[in-house]
N, C-alpha and C. Protein backbone atom coordinates (compact mmCIF):
# COMPACT_ATOMS: atom_id res chain seq x y z
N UNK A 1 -12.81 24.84 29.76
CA UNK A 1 -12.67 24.87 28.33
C UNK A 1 -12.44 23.45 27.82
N UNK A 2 -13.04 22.99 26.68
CA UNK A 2 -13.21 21.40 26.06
C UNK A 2 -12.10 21.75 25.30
N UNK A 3 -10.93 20.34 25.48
CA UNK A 3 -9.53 20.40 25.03
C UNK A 3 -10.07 19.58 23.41
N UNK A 4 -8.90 19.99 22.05
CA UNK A 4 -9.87 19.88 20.91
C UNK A 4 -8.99 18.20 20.82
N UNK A 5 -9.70 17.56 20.12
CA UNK A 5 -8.99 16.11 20.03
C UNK A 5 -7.92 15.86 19.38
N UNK A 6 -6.75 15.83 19.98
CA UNK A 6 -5.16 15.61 19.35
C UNK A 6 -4.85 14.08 19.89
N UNK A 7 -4.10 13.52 19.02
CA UNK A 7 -3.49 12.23 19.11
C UNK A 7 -2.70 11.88 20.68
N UNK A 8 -2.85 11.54 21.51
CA UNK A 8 -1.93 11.35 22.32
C UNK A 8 -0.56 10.78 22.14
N UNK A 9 -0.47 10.07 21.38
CA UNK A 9 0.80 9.01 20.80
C UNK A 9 2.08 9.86 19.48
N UNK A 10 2.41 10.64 19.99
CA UNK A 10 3.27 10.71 18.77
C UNK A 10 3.57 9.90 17.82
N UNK A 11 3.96 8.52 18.08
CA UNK A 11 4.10 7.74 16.53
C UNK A 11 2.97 7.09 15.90
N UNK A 12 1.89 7.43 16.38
CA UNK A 12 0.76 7.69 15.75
C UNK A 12 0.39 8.72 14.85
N UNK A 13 0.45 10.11 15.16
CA UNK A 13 0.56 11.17 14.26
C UNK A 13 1.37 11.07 13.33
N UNK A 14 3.14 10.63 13.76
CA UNK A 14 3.92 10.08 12.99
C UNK A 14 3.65 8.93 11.65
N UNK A 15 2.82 7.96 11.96
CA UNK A 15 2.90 7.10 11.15
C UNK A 15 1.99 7.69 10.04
N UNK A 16 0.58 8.24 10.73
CA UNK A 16 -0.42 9.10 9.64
C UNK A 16 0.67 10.34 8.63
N UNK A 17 1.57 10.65 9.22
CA UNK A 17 2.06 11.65 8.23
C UNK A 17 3.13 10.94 7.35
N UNK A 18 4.15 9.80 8.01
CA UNK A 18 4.43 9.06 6.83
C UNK A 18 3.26 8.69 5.89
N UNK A 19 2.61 7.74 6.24
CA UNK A 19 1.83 7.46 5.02
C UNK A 19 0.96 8.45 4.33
N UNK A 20 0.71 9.96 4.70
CA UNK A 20 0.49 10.47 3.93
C UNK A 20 1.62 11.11 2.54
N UNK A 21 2.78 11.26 3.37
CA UNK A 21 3.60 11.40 2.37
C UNK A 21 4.23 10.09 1.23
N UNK A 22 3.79 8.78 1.86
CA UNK A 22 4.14 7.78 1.01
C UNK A 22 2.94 7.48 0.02
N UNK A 23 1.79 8.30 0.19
CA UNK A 23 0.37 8.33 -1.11
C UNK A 23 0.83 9.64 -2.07
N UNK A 24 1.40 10.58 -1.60
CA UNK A 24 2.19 12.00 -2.53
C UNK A 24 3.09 10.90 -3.10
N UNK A 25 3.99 10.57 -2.74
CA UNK A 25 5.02 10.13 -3.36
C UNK A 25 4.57 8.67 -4.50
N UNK A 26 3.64 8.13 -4.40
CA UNK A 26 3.03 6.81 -4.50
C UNK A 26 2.10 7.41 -5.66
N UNK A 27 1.34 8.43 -5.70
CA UNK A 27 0.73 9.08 -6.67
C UNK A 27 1.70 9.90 -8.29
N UNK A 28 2.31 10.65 -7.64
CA UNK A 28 3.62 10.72 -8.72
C UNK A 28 4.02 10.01 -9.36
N UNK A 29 4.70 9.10 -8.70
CA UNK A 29 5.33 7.75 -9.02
C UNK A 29 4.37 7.01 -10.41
N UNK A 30 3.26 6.85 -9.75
CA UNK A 30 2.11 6.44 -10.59
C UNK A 30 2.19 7.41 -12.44
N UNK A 31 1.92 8.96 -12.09
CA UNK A 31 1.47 9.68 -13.20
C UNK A 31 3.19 9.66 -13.67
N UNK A 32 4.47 9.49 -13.52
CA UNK A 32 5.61 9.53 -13.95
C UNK A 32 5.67 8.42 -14.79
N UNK A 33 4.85 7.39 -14.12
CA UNK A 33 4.88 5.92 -15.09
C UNK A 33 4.35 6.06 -16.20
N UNK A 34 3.07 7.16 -16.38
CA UNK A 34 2.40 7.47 -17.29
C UNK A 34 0.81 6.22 -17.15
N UNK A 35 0.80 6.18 -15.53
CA UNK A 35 -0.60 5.48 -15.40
C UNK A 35 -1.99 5.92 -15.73
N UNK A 36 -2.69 5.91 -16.45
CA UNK A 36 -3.73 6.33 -16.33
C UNK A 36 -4.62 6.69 -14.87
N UNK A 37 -5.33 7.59 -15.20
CA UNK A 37 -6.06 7.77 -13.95
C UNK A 37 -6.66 7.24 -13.31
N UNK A 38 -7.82 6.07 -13.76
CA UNK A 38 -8.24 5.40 -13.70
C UNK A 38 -7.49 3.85 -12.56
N UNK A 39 -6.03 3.39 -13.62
CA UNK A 39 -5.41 2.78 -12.94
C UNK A 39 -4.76 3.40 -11.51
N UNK A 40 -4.56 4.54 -11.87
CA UNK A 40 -4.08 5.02 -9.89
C UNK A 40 -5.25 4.72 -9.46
N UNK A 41 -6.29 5.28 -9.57
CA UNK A 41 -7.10 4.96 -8.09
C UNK A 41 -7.45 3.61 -7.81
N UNK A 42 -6.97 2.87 -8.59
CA UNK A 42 -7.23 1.30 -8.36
C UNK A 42 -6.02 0.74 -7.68
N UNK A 43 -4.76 0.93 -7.79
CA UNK A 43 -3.79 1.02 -7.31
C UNK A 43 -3.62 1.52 -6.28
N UNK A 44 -4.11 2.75 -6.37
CA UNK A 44 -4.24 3.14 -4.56
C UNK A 44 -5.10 2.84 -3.96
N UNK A 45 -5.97 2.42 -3.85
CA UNK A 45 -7.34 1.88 -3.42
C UNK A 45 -6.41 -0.11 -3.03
N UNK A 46 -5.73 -0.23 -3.66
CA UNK A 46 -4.79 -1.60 -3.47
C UNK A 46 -4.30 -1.63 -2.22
N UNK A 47 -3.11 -0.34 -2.69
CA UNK A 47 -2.51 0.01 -1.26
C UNK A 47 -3.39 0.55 -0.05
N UNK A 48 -4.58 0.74 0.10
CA UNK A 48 -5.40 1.67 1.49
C UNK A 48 -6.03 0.25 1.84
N UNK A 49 -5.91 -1.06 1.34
CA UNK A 49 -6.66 -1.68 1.78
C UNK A 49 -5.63 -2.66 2.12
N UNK A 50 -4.35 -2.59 1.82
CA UNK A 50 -3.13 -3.24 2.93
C UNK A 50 -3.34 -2.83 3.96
N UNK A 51 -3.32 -1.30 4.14
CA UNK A 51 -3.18 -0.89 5.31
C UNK A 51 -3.95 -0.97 6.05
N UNK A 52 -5.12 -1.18 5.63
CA UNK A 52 -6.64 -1.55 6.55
C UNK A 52 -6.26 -2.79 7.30
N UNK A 53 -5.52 -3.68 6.52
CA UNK A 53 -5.66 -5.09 6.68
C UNK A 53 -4.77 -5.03 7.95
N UNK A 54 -3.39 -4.40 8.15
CA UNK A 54 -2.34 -4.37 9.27
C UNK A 54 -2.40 -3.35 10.17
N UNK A 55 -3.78 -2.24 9.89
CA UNK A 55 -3.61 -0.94 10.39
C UNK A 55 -2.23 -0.27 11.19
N UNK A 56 -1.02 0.02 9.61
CA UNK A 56 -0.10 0.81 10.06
C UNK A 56 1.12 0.58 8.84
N UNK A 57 1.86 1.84 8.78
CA UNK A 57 2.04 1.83 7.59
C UNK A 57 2.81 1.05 6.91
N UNK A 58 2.35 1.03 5.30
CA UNK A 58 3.14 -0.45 4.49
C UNK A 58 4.22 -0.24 4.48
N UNK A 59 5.23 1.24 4.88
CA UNK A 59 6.74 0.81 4.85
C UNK A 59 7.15 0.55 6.07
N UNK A 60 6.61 -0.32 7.14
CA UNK A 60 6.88 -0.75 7.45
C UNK A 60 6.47 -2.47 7.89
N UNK A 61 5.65 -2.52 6.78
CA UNK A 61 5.81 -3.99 6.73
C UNK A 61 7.16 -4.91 5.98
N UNK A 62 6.94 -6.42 6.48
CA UNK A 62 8.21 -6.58 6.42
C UNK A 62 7.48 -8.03 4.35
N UNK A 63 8.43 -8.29 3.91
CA UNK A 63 8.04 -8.79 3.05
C UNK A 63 7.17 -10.44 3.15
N UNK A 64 7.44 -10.79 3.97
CA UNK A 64 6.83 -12.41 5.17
C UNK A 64 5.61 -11.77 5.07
N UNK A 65 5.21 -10.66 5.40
CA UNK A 65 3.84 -9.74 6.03
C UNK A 65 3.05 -9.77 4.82
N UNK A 66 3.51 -9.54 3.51
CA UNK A 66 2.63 -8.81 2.30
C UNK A 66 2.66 -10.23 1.71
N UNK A 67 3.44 -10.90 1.94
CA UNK A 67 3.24 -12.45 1.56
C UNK A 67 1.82 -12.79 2.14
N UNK A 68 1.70 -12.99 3.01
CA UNK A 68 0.60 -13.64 3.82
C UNK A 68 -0.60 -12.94 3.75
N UNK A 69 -0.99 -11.42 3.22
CA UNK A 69 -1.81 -10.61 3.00
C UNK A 69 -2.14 -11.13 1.42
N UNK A 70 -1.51 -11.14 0.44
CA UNK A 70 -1.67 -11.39 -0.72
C UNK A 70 -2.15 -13.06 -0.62
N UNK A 71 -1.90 -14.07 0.27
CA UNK A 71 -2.24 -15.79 0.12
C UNK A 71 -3.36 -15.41 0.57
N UNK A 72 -3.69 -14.66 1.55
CA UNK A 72 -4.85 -14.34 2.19
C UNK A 72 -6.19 -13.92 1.32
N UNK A 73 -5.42 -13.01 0.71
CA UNK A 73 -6.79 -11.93 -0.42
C UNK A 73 -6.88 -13.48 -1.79
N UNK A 74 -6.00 -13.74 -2.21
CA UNK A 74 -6.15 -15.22 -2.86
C UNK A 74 -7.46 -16.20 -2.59
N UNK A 75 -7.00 -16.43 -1.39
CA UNK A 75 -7.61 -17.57 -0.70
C UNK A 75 -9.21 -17.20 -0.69
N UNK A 76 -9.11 -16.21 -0.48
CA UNK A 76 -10.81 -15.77 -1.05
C UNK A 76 -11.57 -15.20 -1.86
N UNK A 77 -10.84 -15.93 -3.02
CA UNK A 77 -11.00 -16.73 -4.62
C UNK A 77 -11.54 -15.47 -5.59
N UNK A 78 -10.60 -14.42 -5.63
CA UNK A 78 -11.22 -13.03 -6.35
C UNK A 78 -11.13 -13.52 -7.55
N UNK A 79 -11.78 -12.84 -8.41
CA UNK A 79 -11.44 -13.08 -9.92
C UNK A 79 -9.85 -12.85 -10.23
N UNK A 80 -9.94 -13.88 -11.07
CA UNK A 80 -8.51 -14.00 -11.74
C UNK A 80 -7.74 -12.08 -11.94
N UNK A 81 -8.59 -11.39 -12.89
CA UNK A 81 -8.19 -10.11 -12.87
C UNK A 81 -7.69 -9.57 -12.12
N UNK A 82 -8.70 -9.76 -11.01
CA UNK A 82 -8.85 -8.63 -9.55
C UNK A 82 -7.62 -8.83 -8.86
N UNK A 83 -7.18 -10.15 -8.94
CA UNK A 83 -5.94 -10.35 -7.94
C UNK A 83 -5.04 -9.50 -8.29
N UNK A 84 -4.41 -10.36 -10.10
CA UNK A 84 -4.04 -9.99 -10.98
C UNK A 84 -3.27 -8.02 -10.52
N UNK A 85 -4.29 -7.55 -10.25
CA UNK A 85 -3.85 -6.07 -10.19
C UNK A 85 -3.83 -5.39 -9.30
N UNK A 86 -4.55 -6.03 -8.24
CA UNK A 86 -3.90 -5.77 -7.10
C UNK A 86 -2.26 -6.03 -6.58
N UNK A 87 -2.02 -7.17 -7.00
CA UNK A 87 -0.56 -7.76 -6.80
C UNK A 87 0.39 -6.98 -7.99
N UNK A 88 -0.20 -6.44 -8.79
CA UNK A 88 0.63 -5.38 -9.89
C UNK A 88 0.78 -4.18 -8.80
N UNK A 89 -0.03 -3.74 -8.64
CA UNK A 89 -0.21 -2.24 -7.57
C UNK A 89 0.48 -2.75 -6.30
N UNK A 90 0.50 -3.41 -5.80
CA UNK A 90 1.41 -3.64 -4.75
C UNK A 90 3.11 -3.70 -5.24
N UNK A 91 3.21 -4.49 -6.14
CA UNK A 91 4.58 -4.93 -6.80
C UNK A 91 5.11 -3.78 -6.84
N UNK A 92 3.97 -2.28 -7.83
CA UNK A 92 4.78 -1.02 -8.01
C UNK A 92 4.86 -0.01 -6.70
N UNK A 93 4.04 -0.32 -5.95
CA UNK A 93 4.26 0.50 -4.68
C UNK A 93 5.36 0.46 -3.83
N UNK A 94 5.76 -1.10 -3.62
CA UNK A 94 7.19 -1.27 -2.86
C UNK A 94 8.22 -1.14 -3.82
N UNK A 95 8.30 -1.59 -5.38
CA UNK A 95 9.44 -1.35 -5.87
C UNK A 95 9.77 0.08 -6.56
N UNK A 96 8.81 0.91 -6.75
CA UNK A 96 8.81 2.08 -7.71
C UNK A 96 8.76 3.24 -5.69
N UNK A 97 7.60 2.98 -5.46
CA UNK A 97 8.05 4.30 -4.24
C UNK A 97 8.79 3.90 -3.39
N UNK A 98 8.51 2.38 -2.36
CA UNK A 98 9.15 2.50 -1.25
C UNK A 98 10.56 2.34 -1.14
N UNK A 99 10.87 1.09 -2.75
CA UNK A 99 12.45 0.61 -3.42
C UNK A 99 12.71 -0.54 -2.18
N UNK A 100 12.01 -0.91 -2.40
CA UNK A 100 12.49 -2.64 -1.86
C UNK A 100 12.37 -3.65 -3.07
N UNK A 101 13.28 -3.91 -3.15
CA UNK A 101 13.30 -5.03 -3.86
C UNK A 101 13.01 -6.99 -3.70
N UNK A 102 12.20 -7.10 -3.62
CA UNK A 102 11.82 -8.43 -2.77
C UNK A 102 11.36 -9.30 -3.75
N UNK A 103 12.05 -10.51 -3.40
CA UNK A 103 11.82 -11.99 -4.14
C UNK A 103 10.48 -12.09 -4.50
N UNK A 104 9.34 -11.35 -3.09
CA UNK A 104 8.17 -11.92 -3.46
C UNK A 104 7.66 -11.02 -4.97
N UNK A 105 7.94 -10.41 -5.21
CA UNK A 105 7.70 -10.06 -6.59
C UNK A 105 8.27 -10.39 -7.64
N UNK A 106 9.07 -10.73 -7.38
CA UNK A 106 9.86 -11.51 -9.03
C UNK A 106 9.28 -12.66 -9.76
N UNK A 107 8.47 -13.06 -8.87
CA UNK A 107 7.89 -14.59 -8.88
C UNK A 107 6.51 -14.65 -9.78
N UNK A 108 6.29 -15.26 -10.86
CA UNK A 108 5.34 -15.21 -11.46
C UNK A 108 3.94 -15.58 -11.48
């Protein structure tokens, strides 16, 4: 009998089900702010492409980490906007869902 494909790694399954519950919680968060729809999926589409970048989840990156992801996405010279709101959608993801409060956002 062909065994069906399960994760071998528990904190693998683990980490997929945190971050699914940190996009529930991350989505709320969003429509509580009174975001438009439009702006969540741009916002979340922000956050799925951190995680692409470190493959594993953003609460547990450390703030040094999203520093160097954000000089990074910079450095290859997006439109002024584009950054612009990505670094908004990040700002509200760690301070509105995950509640870290970090220098690197205060900073203008």
């Amino acid at each position: 009998m062909k065994q069906a494909n399960t994760p071998q790694n528990n904190s693998t399954s683990a980490s997929i089900t945190d971050i699914n519950s940190l996009k529930a919680q991350f989505l709320k968060d969003m429509e509580l702010a009174g975001l438009a729809s439009a702006s969540r999926r741009t916002y979340l589409d922000a956050v799925e492409q951190l995680i692409k970048y470190y493959w594993r989840s953003p609460a547990d990156l450390t703030e040094s980490q999203v520093n160097h992801y954000l000089l990074e996405r910079h450095r290859q010279n997006p439109a002024k906007g584009t950054f612009k709101v990505m670094r908004f959608a990040l700002r509200f993801f760690f301070q509105e869902t995950v509640g870290r409060d970090w220098h690197l956002f205060k900073k203008k």
